[in-house]
C-alpha atoms as a PDB file:
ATOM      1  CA  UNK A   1       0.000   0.000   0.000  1.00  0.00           C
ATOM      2  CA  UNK A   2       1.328   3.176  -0.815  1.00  0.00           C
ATOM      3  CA  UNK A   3       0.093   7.053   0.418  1.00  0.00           C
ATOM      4  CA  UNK A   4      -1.371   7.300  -3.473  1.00  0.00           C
ATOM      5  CA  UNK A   5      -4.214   4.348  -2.540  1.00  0.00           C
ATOM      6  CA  UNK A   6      -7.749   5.057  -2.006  1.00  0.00           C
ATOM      7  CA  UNK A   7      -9.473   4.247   1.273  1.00  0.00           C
ATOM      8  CA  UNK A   8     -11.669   1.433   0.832  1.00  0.00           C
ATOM      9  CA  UNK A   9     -15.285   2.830   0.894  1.00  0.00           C
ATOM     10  CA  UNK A  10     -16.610   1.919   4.106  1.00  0.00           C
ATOM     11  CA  UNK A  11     -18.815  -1.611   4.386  1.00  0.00           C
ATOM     12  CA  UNK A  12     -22.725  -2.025   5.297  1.00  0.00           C
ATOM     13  CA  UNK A  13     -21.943  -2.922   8.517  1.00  0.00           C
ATOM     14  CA  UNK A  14     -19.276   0.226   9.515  1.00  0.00           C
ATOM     15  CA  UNK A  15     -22.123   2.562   8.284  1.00  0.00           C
ATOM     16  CA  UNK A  16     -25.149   0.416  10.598  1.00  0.00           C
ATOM     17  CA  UNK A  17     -22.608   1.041  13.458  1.00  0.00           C
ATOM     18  CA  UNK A  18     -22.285   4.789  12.724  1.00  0.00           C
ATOM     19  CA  UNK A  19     -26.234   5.263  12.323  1.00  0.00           C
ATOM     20  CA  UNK A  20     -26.734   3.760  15.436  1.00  0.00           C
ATOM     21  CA  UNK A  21     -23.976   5.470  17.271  1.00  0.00           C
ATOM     22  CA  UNK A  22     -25.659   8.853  16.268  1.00  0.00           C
ATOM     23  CA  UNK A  23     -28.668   7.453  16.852  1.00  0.00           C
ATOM     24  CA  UNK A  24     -27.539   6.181  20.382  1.00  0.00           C
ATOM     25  CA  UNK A  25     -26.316  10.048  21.039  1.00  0.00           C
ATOM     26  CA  UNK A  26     -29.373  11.762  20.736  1.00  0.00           C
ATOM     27  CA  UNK A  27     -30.947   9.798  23.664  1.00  0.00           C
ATOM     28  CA  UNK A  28     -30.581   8.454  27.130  1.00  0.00           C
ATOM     29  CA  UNK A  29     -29.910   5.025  25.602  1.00  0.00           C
ATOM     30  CA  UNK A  30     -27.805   4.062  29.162  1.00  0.00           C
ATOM     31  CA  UNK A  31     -30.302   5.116  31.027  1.00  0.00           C
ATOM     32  CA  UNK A  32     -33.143   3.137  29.092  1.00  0.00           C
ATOM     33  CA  UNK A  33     -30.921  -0.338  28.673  1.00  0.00           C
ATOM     34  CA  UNK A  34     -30.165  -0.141  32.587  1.00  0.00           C
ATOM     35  CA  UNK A  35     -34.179   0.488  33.458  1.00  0.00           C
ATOM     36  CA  UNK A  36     -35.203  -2.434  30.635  1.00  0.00           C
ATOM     37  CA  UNK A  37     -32.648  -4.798  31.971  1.00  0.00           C
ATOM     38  CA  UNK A  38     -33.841  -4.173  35.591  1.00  0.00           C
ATOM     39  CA  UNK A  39     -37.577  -5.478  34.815  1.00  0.00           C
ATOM     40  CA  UNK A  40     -36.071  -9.115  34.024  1.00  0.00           C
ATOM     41  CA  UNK A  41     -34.907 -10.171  37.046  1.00  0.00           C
ATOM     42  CA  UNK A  42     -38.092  -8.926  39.006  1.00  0.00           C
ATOM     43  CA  UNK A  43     -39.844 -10.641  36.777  1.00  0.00           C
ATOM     44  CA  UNK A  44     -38.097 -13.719  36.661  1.00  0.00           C
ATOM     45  CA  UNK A  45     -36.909 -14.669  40.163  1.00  0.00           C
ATOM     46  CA  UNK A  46     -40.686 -14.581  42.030  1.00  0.00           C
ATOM     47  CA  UNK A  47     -41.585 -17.648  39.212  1.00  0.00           C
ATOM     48  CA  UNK A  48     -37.781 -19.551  39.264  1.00  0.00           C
ATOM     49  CA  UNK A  49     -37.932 -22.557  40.631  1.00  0.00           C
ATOM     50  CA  UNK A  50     -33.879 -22.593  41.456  1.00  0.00           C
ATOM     51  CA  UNK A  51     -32.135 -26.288  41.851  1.00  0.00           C
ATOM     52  CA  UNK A  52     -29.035 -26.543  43.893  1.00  0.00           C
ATOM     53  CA  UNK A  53     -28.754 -30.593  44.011  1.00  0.00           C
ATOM     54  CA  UNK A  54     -31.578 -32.795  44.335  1.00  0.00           C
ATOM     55  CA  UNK A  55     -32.919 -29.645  46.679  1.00  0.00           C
ATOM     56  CA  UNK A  56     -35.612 -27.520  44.263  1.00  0.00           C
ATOM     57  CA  UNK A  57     -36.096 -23.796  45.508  1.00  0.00           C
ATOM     58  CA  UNK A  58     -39.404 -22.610  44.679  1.00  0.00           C
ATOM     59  CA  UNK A  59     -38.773 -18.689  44.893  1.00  0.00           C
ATOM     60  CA  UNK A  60     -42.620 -18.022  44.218  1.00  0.00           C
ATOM     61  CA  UNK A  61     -44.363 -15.205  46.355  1.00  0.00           C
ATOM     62  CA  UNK A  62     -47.378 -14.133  47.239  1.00  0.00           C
ATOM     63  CA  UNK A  63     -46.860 -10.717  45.172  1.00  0.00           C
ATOM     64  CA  UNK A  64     -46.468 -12.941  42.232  1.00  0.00           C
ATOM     65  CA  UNK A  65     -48.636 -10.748  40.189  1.00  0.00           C
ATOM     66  CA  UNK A  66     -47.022  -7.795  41.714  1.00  0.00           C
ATOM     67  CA  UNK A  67     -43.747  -8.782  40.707  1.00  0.00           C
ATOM     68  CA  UNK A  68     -44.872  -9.421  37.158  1.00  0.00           C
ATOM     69  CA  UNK A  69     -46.638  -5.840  36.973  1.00  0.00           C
ATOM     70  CA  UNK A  70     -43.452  -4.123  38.117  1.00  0.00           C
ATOM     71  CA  UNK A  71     -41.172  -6.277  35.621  1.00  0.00           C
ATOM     72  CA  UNK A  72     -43.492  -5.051  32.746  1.00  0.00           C
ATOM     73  CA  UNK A  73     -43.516  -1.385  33.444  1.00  0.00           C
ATOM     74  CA  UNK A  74     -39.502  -1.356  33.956  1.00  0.00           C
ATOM     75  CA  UNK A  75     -39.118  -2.840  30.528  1.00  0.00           C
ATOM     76  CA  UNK A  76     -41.950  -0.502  28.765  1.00  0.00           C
ATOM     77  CA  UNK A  77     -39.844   2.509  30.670  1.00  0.00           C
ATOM     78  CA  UNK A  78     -36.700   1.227  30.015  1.00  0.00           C
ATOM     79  CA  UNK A  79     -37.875   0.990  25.919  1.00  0.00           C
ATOM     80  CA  UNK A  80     -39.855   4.541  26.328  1.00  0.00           C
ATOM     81  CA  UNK A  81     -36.618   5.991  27.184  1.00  0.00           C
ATOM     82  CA  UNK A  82     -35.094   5.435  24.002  1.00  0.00           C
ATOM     83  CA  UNK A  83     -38.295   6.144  21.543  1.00  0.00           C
ATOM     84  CA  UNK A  84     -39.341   8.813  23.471  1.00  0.00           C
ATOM     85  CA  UNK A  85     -37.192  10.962  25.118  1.00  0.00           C
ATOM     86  CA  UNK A  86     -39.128  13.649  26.238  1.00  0.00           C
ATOM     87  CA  UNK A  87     -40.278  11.844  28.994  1.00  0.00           C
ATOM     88  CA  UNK A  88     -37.238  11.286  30.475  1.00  0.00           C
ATOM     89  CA  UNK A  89     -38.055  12.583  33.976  1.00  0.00           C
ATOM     90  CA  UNK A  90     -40.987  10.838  34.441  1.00  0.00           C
ATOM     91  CA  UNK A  91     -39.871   7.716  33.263  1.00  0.00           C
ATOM     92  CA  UNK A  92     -36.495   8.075  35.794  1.00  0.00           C
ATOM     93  CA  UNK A  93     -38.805   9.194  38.258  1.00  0.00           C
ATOM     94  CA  UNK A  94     -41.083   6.211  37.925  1.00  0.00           C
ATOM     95  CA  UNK A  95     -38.178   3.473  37.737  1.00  0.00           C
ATOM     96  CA  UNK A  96     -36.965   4.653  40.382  1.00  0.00           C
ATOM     97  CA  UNK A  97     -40.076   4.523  42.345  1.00  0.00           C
ATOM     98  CA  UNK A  98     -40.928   1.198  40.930  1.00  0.00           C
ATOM     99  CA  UNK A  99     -37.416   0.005  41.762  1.00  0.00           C
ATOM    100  CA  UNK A 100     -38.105   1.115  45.674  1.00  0.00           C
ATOM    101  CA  UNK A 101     -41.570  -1.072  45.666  1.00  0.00           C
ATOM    102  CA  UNK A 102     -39.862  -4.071  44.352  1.00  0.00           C
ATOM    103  CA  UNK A 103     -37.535  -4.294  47.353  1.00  0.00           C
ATOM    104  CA  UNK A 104     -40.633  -5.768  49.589  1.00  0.00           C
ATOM    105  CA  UNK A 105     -42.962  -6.613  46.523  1.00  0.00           C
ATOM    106  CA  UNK A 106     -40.348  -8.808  44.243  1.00  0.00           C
ATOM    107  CA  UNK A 107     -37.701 -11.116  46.326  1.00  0.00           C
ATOM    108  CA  UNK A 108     -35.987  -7.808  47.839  1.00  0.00           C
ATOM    109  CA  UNK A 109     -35.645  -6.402  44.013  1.00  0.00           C
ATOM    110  CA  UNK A 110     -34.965  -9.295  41.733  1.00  0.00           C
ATOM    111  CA  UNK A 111     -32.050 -10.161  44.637  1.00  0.00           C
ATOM    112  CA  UNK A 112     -31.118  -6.573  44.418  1.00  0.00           C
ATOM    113  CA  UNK A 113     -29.677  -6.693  40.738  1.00  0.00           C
ATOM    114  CA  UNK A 114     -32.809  -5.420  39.577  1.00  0.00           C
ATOM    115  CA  UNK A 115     -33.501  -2.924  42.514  1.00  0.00           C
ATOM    116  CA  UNK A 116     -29.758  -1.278  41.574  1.00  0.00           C
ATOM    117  CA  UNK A 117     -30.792  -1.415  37.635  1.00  0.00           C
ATOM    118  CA  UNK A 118     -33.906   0.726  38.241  1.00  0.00           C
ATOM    119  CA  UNK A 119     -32.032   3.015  40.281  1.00  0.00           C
ATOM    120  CA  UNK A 120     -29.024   4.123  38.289  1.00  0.00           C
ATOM    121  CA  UNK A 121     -30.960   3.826  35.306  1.00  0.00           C
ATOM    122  CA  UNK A 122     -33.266   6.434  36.349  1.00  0.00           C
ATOM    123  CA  UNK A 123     -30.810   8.416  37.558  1.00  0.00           C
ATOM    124  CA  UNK A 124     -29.203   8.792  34.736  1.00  0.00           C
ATOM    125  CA  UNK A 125     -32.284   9.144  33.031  1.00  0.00           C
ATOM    126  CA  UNK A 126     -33.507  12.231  35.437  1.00  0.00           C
ATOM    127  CA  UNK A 127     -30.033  13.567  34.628  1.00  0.00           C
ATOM    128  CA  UNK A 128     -29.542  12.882  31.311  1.00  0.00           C
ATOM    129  CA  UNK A 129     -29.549  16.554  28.861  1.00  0.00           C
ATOM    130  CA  UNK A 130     -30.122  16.535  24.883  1.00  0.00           C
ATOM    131  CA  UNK A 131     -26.836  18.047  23.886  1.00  0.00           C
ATOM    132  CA  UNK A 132     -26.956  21.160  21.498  1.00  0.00           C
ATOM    133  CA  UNK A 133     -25.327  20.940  18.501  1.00  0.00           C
ATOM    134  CA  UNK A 134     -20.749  21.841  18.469  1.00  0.00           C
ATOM    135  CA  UNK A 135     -19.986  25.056  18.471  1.00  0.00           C
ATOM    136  CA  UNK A 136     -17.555  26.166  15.811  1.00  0.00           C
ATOM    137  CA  UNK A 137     -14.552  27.818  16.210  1.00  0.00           C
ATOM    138  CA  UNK A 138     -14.227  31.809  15.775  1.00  0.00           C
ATOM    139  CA  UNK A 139     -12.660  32.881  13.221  1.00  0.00           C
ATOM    140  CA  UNK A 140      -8.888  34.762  13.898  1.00  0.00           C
ATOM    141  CA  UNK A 141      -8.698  32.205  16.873  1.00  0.00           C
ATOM    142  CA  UNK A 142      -6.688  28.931  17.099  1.00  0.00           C
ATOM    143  CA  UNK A 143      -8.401  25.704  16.798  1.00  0.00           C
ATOM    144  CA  UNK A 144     -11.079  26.699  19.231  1.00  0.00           C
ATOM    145  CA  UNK A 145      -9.094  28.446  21.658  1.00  0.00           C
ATOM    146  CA  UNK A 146     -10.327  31.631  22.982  1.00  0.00           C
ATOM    147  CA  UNK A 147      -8.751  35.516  21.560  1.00  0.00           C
ATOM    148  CA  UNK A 148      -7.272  36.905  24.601  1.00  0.00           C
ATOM    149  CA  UNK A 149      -9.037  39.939  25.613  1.00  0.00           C
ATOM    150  CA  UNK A 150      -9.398  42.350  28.116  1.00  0.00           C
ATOM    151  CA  UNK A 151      -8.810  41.821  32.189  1.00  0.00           C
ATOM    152  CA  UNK A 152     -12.088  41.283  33.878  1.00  0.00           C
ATOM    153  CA  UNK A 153     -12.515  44.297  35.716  1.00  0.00           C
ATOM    154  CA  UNK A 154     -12.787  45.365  31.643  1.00  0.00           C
ATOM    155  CA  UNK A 155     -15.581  43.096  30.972  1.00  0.00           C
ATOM    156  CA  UNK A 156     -17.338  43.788  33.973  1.00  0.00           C
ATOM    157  CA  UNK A 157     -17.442  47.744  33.579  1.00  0.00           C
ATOM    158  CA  UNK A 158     -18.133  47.316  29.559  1.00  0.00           C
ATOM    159  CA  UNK A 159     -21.172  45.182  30.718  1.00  0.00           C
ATOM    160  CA  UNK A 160     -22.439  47.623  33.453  1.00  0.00           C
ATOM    161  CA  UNK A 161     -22.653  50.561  30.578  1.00  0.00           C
ATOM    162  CA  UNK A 162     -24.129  48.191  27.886  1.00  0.00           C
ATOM    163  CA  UNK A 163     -27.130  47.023  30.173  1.00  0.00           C
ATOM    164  CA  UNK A 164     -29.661  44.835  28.530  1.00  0.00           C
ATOM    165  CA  UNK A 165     -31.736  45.601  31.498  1.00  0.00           C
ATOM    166  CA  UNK A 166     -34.812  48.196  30.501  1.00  0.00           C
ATOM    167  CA  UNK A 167     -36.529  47.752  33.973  1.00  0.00           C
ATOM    168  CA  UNK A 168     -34.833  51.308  34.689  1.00  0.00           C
ATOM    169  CA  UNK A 169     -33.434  49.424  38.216  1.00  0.00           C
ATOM    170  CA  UNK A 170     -30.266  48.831  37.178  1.00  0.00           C
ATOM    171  CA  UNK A 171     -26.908  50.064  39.674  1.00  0.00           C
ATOM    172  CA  UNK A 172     -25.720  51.976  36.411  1.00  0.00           C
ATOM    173  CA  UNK A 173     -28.637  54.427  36.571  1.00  0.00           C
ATOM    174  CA  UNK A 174     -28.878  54.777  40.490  1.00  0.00           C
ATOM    175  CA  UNK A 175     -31.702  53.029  40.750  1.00  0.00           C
ATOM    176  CA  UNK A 176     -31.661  49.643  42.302  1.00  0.00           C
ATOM    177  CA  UNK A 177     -34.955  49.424  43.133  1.00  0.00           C
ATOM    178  CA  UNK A 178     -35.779  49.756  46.160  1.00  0.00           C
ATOM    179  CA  UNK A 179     -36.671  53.720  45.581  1.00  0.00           C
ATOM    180  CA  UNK A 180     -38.864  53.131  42.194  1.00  0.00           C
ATOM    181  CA  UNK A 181     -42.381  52.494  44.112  1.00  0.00           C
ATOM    182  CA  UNK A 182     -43.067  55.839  45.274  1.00  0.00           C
END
């Protein structure tokens, strides 16, 4: 190979993994995979029948149902989260709530895997903040890096004389407000 070759043109599956990367960036895809995987062990554990031996563990409970509700709704928050992400907050909110109940309702969480799932995952979910778009560079500056300008004592007193402030209370006028009701 020699610096005069062409780059191969990049294969089906390089540009399926680039769609879904930018596709995974636009949403709180963590946050929903953490809150989907957290329904399957509260749904799973209350109806496992675990064998250690000739010994059979029958894990059922008497919040069966309960268990199985719970599961559900993590998994249809946990796939919310990353078809609709304007309701981010609520759905955090609500696996985390639903996380909490499954502690006495679901074998103490899905034996606390899923009861830590639900929790970070709506976390991050509650946290999670569409990103605006990159700002680009000014121009006359380095690769991003900022013109240096003025000290701030500069800044501040060029910011005190061009007030966006048309209240009239403003320190630059003398009135602060306090003296404008009467």
């Amino acid at each position: 190979m020699s610096a005069e070759t062409p780059a191969a043109e990049s294969g089906e599956f390089t540009r399926r993994r680039l769609q879904f990367r930018a596709w995974r960036g636009t949403r709180p895809f963590w946050a929903g995979l953490f809150v989907l995987l957290s329904g399957f062990p509260i749904m799973y554990f209350p109806y496992a029948h675990l064998q250690v031996g000739h010994l059979t563990l029958a894990m059922a409970t008497t919040a069966g149902a309960g268990s199985l509700i719970i599961g559900v709704l993590l998994v249809v928050l946990g796939l919310s989260l990353w078809f609709q992400k304007h309701v981010r907050t609520f759905a955090g909110v609500a696996a985390i709530l639903l996380g909490l109940v499954s502690l006495p309702v679901s074998n103490f969480g899905g034996f606390i895997i899923g009861f830590l799932l639900a929790l970070v995952g709506g976390a991050m979910a509650v946290s999670w903040a569409p990103g605006g778009p990159a700002a680009e560079p000014a121009e006359g500056t380095d690769a991003g890096r900022e013109a240096p300008s003025g000290s701030w004592l500069d800044k501040d007193a060029n910011a005190a004389s061009e007030s966006n402030d048309l209240s009239g209370t403003s320190p630059a006028n003398g009135a602060n407000g306090r003296h404008s009701a009467g």
